[in-house]
N, C-alpha and C. Protein backbone atom coordinates (compact mmCIF):
# COMPACT_ATOMS: atom_id res chain seq x y z
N UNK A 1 -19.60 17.57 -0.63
CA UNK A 1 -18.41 17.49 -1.47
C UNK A 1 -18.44 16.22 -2.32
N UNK A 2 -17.82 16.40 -3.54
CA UNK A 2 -17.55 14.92 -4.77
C UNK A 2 -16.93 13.92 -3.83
N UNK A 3 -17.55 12.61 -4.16
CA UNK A 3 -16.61 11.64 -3.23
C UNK A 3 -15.02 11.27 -3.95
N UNK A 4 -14.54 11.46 -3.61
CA UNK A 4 -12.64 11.32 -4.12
C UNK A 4 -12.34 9.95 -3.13
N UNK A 5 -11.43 9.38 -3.76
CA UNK A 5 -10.31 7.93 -3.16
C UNK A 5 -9.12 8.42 -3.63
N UNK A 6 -8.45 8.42 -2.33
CA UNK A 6 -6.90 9.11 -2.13
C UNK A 6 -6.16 7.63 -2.29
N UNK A 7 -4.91 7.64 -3.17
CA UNK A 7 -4.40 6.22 -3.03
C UNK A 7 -2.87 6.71 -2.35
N UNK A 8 -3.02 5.75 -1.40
CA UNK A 8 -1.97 6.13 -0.21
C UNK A 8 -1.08 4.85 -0.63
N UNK A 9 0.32 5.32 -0.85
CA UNK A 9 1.43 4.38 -1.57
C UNK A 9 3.50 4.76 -0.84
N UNK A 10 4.03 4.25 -1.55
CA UNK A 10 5.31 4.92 -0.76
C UNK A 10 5.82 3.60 -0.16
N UNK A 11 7.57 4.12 -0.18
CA UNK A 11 8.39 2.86 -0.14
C UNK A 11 8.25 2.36 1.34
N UNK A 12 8.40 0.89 1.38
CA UNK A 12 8.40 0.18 2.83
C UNK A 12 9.54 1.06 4.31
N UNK A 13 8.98 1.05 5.19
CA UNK A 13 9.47 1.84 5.92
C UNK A 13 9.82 3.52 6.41
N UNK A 14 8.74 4.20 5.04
CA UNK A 14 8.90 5.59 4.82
C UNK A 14 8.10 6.42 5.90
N UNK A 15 6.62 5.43 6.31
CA UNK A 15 6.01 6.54 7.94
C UNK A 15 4.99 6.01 7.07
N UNK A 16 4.28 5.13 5.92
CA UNK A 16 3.17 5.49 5.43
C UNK A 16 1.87 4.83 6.20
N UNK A 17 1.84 4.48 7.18
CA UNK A 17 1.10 3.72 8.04
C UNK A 17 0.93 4.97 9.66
N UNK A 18 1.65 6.10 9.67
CA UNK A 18 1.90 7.07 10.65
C UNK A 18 0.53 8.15 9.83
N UNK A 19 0.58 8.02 8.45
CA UNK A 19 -0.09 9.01 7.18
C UNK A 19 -1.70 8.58 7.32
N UNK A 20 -1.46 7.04 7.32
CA UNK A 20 -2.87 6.29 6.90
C UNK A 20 -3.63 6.69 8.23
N UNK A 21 -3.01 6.21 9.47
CA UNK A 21 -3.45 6.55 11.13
C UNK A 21 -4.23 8.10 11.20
N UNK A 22 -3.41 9.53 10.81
CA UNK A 22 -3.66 10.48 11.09
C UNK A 22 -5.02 10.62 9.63
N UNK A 23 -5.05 10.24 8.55
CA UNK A 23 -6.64 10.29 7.52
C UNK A 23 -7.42 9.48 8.04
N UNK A 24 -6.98 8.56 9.11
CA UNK A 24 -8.34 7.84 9.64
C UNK A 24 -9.00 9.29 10.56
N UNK A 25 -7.74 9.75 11.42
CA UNK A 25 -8.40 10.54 12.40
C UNK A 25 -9.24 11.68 11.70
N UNK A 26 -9.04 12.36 10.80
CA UNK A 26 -9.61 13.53 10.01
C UNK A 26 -10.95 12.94 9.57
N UNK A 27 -11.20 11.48 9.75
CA UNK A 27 -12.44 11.44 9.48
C UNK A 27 -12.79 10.26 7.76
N UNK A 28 -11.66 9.87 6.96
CA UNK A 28 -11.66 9.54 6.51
C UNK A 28 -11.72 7.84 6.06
N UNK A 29 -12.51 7.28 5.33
CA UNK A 29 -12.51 5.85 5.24
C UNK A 29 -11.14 4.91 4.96
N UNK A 30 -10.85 4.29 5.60
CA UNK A 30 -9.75 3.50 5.02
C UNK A 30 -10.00 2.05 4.62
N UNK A 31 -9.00 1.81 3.29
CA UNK A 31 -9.10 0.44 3.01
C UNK A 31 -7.67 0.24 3.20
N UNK A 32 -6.84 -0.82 4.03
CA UNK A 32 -5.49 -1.21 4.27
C UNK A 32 -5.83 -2.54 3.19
N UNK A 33 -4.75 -2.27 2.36
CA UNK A 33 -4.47 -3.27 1.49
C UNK A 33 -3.56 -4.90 1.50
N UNK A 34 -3.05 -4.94 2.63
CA UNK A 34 -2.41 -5.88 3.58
C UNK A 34 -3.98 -6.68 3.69
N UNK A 35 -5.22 -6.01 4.78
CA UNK A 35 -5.96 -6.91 4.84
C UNK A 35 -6.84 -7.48 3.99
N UNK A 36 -6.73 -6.51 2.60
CA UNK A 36 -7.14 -7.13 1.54
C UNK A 36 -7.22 -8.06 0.58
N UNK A 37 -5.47 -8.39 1.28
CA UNK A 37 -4.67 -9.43 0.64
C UNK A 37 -4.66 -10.99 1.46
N UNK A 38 -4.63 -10.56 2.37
CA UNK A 38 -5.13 -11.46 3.36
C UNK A 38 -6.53 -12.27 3.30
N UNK A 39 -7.72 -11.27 2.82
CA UNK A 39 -8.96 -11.78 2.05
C UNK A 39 -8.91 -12.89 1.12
N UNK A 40 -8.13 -11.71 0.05
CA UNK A 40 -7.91 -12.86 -1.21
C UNK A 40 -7.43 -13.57 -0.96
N UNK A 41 -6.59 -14.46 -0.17
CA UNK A 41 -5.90 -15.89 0.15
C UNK A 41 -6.02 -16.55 1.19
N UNK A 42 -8.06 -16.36 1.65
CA UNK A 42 -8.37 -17.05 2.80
C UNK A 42 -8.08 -18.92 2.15
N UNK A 43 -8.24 -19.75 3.30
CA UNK A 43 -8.14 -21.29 2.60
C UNK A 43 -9.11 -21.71 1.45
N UNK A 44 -8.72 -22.12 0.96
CA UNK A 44 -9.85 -22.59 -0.44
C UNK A 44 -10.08 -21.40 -1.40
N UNK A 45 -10.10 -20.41 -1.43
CA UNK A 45 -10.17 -19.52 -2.29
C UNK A 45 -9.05 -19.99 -3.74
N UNK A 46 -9.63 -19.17 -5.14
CA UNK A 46 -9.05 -19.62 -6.03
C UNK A 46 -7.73 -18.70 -6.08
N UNK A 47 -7.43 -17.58 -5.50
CA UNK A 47 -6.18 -17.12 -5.60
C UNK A 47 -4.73 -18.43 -4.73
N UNK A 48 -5.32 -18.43 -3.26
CA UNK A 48 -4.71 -19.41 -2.93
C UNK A 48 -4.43 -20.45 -3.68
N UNK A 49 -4.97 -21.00 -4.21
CA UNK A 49 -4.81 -22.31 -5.08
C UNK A 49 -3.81 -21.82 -6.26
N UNK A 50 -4.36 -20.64 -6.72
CA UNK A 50 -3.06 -20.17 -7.81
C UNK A 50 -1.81 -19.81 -7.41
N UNK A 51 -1.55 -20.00 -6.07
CA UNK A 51 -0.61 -19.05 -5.19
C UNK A 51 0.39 -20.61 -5.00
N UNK A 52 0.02 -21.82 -4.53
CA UNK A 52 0.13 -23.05 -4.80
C UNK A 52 0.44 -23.79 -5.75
N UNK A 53 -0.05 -23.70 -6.52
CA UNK A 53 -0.01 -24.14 -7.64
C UNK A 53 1.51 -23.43 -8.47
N UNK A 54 1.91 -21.87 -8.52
CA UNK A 54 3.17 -21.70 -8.74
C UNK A 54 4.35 -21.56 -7.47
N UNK A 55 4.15 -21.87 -6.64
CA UNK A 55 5.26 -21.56 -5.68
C UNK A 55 5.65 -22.93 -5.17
N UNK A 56 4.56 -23.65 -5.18
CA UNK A 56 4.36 -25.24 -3.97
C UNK A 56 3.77 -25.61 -2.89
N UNK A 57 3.33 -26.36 -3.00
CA UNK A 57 2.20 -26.74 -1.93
C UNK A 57 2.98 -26.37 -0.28
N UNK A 58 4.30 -26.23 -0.22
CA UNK A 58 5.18 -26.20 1.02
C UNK A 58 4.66 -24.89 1.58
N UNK A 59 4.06 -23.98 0.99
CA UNK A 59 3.41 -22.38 1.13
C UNK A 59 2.26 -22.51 1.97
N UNK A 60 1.63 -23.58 1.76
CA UNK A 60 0.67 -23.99 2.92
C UNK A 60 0.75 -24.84 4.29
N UNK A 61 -0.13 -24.31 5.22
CA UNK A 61 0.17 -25.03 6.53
C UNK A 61 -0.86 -26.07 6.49
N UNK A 62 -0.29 -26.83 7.50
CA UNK A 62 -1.50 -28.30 8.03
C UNK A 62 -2.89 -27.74 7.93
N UNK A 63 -3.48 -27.02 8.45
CA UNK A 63 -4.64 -26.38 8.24
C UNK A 63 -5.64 -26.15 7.08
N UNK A 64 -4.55 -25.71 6.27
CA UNK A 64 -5.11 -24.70 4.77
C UNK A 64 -4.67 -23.67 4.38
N UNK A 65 -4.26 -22.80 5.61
CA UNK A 65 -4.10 -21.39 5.83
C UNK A 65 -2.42 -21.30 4.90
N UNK A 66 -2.50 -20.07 4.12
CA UNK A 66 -1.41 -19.83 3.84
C UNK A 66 -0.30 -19.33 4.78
N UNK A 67 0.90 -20.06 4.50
CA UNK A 67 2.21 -19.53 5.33
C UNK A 67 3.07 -18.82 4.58
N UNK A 68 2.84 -17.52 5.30
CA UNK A 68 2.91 -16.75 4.69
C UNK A 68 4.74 -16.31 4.53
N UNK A 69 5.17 -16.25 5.69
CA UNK A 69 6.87 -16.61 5.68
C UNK A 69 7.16 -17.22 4.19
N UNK A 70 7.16 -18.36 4.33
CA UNK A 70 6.97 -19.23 3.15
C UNK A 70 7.48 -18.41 1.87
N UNK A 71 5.96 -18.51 2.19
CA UNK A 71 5.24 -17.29 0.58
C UNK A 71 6.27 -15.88 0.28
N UNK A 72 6.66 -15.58 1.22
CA UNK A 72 7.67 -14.37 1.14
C UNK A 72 9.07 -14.47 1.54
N UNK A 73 9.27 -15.85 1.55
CA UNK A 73 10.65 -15.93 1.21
C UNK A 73 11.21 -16.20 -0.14
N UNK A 74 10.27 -17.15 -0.71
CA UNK A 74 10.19 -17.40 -2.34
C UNK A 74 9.70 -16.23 -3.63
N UNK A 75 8.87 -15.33 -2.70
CA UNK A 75 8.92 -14.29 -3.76
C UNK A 75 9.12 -13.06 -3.78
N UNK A 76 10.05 -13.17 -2.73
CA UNK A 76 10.85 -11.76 -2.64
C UNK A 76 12.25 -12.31 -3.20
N UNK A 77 12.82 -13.68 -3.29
CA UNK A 77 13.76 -13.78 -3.74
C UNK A 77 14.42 -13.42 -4.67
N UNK A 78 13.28 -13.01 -6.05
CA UNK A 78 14.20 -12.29 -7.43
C UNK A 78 12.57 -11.34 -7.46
N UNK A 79 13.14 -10.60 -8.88
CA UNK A 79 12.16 -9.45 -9.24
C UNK A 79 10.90 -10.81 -10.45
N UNK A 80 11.26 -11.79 -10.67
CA UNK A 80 10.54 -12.55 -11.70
C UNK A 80 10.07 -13.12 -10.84
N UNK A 81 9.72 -13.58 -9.30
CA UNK A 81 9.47 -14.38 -8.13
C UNK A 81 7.85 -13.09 -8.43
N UNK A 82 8.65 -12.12 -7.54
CA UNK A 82 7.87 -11.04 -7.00
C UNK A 82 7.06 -10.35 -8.11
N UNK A 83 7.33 -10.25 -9.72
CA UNK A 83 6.06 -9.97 -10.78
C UNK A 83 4.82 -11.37 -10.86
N UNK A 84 5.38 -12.39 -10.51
CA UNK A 84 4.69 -13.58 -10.49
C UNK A 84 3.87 -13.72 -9.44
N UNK A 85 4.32 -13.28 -8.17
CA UNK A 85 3.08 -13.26 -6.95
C UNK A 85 1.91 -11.91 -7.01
N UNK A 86 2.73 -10.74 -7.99
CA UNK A 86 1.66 -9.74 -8.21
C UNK A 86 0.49 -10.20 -9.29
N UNK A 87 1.19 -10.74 -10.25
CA UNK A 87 0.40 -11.07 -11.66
C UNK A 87 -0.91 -11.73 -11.30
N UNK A 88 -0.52 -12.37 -10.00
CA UNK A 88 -1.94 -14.07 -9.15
C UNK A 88 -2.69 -13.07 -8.30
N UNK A 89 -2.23 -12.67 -7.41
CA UNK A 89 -2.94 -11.67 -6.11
C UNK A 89 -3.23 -10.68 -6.97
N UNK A 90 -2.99 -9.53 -7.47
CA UNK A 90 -3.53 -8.37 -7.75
C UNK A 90 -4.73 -8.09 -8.17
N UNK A 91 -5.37 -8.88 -9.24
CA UNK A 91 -6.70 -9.29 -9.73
C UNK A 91 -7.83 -9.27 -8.40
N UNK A 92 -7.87 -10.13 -7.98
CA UNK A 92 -8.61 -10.17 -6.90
C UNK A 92 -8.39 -8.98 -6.01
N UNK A 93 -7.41 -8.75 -5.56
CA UNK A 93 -7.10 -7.21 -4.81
C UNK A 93 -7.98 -6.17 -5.19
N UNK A 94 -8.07 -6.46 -6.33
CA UNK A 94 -8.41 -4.99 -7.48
C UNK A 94 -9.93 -5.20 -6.91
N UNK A 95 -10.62 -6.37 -7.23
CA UNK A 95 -11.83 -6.45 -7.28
C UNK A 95 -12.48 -6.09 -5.55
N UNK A 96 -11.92 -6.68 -4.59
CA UNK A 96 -11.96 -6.42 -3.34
C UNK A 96 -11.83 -5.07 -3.17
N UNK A 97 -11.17 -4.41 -3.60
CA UNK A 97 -10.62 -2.98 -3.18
C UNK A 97 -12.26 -2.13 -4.25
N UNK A 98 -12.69 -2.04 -4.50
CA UNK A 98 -13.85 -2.04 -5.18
C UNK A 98 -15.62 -2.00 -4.88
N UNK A 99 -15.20 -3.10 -3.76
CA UNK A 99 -16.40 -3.59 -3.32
C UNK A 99 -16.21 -2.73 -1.88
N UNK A 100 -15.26 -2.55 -1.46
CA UNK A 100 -14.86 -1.87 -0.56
C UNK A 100 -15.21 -0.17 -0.20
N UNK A 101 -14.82 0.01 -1.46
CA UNK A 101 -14.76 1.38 -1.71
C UNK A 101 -16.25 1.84 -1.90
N UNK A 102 -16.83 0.96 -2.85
CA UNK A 102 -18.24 1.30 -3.04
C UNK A 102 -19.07 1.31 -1.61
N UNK A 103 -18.44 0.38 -0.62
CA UNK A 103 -19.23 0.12 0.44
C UNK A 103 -19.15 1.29 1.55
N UNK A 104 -17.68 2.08 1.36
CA UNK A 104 -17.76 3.63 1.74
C UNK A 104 -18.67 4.78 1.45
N UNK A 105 -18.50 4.90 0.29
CA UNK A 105 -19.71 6.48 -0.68
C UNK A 105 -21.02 5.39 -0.06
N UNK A 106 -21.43 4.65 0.19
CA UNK A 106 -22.99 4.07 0.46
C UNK A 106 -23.13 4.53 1.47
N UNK A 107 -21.92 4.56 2.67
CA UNK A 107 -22.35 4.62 3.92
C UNK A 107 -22.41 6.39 4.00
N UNK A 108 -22.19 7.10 3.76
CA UNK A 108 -21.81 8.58 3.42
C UNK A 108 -20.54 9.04 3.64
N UNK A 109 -19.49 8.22 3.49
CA UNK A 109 -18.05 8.73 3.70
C UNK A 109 -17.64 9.35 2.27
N UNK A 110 -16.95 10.31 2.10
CA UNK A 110 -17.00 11.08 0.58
C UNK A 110 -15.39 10.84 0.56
N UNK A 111 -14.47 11.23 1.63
CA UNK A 111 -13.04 10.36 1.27
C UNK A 111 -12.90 9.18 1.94
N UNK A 112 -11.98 8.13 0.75
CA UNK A 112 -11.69 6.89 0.98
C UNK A 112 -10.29 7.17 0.93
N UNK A 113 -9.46 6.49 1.56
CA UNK A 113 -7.67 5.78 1.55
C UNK A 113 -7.52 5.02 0.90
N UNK A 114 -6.98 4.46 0.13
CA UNK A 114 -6.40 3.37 0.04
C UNK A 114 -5.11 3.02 0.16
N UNK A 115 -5.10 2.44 1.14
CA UNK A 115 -3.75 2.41 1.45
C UNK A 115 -2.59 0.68 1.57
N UNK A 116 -2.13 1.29 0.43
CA UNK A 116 -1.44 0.36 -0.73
C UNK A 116 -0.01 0.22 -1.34
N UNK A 117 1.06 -0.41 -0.30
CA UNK A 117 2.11 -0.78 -0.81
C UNK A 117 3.06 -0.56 -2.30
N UNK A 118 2.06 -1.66 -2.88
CA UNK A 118 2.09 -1.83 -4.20
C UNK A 118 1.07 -1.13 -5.03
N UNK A 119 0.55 -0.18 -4.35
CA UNK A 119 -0.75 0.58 -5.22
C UNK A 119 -0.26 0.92 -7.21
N UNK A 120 1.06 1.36 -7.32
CA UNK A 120 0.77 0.73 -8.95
C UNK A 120 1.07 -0.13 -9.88
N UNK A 121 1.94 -1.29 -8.79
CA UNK A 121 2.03 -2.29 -9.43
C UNK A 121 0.65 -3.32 -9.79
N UNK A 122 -0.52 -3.23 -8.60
CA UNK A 122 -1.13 -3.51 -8.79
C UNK A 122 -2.56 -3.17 -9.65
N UNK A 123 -2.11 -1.96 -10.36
CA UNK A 123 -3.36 -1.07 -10.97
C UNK A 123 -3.93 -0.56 -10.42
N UNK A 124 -4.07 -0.65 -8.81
CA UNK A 124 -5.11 -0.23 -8.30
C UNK A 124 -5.31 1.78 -8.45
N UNK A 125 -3.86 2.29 -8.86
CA UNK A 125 -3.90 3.42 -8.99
C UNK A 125 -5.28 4.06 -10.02
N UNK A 126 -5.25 3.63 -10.40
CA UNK A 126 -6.47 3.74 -11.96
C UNK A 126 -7.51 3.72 -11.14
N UNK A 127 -7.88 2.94 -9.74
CA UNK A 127 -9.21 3.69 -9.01
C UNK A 127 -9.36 4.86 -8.16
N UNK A 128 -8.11 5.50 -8.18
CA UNK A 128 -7.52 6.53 -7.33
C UNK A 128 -7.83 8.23 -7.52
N UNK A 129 -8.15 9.23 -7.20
CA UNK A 129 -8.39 10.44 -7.81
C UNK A 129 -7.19 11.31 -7.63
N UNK A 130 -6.48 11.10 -6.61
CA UNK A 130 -5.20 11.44 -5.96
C UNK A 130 -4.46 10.25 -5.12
N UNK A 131 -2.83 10.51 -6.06
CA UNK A 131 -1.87 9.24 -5.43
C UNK A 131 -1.04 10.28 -4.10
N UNK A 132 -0.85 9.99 -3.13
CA UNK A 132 -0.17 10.51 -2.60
C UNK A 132 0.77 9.39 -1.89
N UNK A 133 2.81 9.47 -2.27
CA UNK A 133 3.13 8.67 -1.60
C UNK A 133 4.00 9.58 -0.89
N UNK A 134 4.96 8.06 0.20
CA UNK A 134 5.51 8.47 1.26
C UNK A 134 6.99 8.27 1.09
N UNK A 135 7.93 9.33 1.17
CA UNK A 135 9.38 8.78 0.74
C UNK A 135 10.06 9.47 2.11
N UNK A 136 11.61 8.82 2.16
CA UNK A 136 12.24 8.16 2.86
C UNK A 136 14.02 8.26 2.55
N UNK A 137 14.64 8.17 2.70
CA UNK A 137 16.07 7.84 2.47
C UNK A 137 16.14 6.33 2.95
N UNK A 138 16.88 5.92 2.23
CA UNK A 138 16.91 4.54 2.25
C UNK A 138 17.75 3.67 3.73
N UNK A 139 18.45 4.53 4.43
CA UNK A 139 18.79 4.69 5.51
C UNK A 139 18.10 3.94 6.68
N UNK A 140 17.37 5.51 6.56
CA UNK A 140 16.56 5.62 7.42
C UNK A 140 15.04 4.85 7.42
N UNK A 141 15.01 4.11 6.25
CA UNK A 141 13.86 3.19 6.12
C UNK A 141 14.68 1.77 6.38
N UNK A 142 15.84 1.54 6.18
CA UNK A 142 16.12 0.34 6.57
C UNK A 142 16.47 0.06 8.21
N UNK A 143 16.37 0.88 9.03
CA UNK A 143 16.57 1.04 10.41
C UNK A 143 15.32 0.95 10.80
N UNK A 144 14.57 1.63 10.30
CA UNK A 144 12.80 1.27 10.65
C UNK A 144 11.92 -0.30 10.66
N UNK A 145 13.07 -0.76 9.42
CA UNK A 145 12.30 -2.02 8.43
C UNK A 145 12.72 -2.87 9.65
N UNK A 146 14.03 -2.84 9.95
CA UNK A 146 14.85 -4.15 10.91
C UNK A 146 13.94 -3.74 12.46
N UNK A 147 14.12 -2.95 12.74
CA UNK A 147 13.31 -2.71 14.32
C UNK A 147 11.98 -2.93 14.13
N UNK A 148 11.17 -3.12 12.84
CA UNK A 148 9.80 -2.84 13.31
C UNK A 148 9.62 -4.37 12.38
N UNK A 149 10.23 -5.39 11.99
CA UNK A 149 9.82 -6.67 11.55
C UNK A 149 10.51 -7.75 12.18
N UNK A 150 12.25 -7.28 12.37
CA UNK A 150 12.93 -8.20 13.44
C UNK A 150 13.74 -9.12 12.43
N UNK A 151 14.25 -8.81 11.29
CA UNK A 151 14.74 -9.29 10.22
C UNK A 151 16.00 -8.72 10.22
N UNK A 152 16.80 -9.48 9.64
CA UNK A 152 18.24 -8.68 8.91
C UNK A 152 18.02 -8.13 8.04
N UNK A 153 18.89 -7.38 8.52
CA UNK A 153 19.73 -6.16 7.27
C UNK A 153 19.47 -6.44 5.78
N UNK A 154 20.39 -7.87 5.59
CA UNK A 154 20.09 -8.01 4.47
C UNK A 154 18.59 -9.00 3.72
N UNK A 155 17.81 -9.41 4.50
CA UNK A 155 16.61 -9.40 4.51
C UNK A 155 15.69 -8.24 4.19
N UNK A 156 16.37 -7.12 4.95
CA UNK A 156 15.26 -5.60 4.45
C UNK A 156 15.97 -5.24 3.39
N UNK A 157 17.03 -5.30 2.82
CA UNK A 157 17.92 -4.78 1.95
C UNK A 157 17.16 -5.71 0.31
N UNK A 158 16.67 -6.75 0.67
CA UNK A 158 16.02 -7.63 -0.14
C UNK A 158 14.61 -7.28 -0.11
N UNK A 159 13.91 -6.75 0.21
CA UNK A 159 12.33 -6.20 0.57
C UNK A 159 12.83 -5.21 -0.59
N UNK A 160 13.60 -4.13 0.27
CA UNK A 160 13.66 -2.97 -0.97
C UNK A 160 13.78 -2.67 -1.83
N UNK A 161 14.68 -3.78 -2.36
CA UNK A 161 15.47 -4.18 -3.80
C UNK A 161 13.92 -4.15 -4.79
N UNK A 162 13.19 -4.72 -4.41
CA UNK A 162 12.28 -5.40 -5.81
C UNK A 162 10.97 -4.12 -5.27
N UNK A 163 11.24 -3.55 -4.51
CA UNK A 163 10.48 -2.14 -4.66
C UNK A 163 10.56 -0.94 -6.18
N UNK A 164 9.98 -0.03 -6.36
CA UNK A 164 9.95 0.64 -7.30
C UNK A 164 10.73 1.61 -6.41
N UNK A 165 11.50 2.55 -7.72
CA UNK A 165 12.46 3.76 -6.98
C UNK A 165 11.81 4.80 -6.37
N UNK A 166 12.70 5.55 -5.85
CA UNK A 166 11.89 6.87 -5.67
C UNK A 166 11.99 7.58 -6.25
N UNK A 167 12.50 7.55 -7.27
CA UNK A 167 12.01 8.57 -8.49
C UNK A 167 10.42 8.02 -9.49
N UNK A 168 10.39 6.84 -9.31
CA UNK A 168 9.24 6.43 -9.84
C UNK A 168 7.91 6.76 -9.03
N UNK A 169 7.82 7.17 -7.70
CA UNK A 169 7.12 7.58 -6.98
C UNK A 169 6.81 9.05 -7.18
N UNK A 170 7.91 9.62 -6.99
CA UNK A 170 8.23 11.13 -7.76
C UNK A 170 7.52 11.81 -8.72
N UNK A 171 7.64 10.84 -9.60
CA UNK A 171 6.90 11.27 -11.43
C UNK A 171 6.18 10.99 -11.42
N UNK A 172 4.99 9.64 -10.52
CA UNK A 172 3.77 9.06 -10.44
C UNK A 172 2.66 10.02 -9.62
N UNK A 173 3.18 10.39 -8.48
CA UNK A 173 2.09 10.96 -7.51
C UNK A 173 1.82 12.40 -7.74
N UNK A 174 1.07 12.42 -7.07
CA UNK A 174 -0.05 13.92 -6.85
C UNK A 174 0.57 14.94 -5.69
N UNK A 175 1.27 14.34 -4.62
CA UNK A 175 1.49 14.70 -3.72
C UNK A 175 2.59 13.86 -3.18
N UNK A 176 3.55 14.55 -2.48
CA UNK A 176 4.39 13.76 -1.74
C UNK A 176 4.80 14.16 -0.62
N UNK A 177 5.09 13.19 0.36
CA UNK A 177 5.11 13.68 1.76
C UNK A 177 6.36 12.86 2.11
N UNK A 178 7.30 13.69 2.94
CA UNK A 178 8.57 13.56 3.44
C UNK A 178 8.42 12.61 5.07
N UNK A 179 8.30 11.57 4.77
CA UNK A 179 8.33 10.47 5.68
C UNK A 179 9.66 10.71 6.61
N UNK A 180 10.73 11.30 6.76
CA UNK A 180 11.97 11.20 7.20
C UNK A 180 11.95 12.28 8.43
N UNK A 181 11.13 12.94 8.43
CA UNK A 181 10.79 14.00 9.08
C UNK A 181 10.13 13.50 10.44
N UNK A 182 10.03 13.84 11.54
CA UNK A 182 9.68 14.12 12.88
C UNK A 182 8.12 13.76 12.87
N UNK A 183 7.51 12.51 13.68
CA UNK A 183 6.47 12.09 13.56
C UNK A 183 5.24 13.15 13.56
N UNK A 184 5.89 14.10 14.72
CA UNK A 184 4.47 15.06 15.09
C UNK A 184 4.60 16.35 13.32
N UNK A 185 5.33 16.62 12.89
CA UNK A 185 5.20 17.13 11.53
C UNK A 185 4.93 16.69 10.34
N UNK A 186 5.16 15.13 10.20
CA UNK A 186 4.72 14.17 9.11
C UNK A 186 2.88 13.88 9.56
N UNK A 187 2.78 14.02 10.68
CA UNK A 187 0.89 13.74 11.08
C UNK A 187 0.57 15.34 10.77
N UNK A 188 0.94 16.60 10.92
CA UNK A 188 0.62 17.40 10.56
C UNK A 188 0.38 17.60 9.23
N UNK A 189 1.20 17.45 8.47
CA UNK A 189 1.03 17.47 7.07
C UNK A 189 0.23 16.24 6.26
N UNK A 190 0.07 15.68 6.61
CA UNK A 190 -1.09 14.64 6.45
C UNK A 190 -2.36 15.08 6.72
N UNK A 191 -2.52 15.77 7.78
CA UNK A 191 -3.92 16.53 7.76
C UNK A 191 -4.32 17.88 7.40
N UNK A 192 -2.73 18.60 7.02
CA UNK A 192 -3.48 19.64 6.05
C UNK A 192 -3.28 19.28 4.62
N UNK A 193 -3.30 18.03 3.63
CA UNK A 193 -3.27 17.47 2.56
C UNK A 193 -4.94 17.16 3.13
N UNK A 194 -5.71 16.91 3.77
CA UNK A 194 -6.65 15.99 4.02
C UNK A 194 -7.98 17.55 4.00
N UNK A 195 -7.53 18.24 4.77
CA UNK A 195 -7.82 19.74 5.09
C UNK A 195 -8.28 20.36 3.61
N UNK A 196 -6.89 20.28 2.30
CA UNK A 196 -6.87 21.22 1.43
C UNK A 196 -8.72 19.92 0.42
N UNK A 197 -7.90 18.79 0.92
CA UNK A 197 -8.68 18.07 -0.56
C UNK A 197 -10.50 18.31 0.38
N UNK A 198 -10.93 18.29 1.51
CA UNK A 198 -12.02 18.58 2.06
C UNK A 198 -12.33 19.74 1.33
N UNK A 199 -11.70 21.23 1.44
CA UNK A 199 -12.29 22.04 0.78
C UNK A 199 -12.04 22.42 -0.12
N UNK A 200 -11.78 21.75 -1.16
CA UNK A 200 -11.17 21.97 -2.84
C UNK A 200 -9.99 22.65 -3.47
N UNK A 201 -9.39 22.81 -2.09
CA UNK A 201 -7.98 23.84 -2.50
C UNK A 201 -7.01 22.79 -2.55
N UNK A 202 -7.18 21.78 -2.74
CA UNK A 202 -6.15 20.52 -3.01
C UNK A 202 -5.06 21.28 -4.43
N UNK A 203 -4.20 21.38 -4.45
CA UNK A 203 -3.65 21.34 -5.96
C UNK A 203 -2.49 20.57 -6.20
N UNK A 204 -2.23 19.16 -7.19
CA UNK A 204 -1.13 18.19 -7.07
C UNK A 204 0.28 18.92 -7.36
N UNK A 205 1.10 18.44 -6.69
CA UNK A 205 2.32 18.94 -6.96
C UNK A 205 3.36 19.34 -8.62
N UNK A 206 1.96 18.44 -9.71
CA UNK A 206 2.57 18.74 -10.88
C UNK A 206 1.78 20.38 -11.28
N UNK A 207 0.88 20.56 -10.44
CA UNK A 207 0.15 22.21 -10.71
C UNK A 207 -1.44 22.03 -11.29
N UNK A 208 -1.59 20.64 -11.04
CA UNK A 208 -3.50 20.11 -11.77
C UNK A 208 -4.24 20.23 -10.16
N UNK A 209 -5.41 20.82 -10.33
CA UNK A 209 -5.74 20.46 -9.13
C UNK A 209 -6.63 18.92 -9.55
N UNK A 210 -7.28 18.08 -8.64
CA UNK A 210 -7.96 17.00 -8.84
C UNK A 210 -9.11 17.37 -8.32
């Protein structure tokens, strides 16, 4: 089969990490974009330093290591905080996510994940053959967000804010999967999306197949 990269996206708290788990099991490569990001802002690296350089040296610990609290209290604070920490990190993301991917099709894996938060804020969609995200009622993702980080309310209420809508998810993707739904039926449908694109009967929800 053509090697395809599925870009796995969808609002914080929607199941999209329940999605990424069950395409690992089907056999598929994953790149988690969290640890990608984590790459780009090992100590001394030039993103770090750009990451410093606009936020404040207070973002770093005794060590070197970025603190990351810090770092995400200052730029989740407004939507001009949070275009400013994408504008520094994403670049490098992009390029990592790349080297990554290539390092999949080498090994003989023909689907890749990428599985990506911010997958189009950061462009990375443009390496993608199919976006598939994960939506949610806002509810029910903010009950998830507080139990599964240990934050207030209005702490997750501030995460979500500088998220993209779900209608922008809507009109963007290939596929969409109902995160709100019952774990053992949200892993089901994750692997017959994984099922259709294995044997070419994939077709995106706007009616193109990919």
């Amino acid at each position: 089969m053509k090697k395809i990269v599925i870009g796995l996206t969808g609002q914080t708290g929607a199941g999209k990490s329940t999605v990424s788990n069950a395409m690992k099991k089907c056999g598929c490569g994953i790149i988690d974009a969290d640890k990608i990001a984590r790459e780009a802002v090992e100590p001394k690296t030039a993103c770090l330093k750009m990451l410093t350089n606009a936020f404040g040296c207070d973002i770093i610990n005794k060590d070197g290591s970025l603190n990351r609290k810090k770092l995400a209290e200052k730029a989740f604070s407004s939507k001009e905080n949070t275009q400013l920490l994408n504008e520094i990190t994403h670049p490098y993301i992009v390029e990592l996510t790349k080297q990554r991917i290539a390092e999949y099709f080498a090994s003989g894996c023909n689907i890749v994940v990428f599985d990506a938060p911010q997958l189009f804020e950061s462009g990375s969609d443009k390496l993608c053959d199919i976006i598939v995200s994960v939506i949610a009622s806002q509810e029910c993702r903010l009950a998830r967000i507080i139990s599964r980080d240990g934050i207030s309310r209005e702490q997750a209420l501030s995460r979500m804010k500088v998220q993209l809508s779900e209608e922008y998810f809507l009109e963007h993707s290939d596929y969409i999967l109902n995160g709100e739904q019952n774990i053992d039926n949200l892993i089901n449908d994750a692997e017959a999306l994984i099922k259709m694109v294995k044997d070419g009967s994939f077709i995106s929800k706007k009616g193109s197949g990919k």
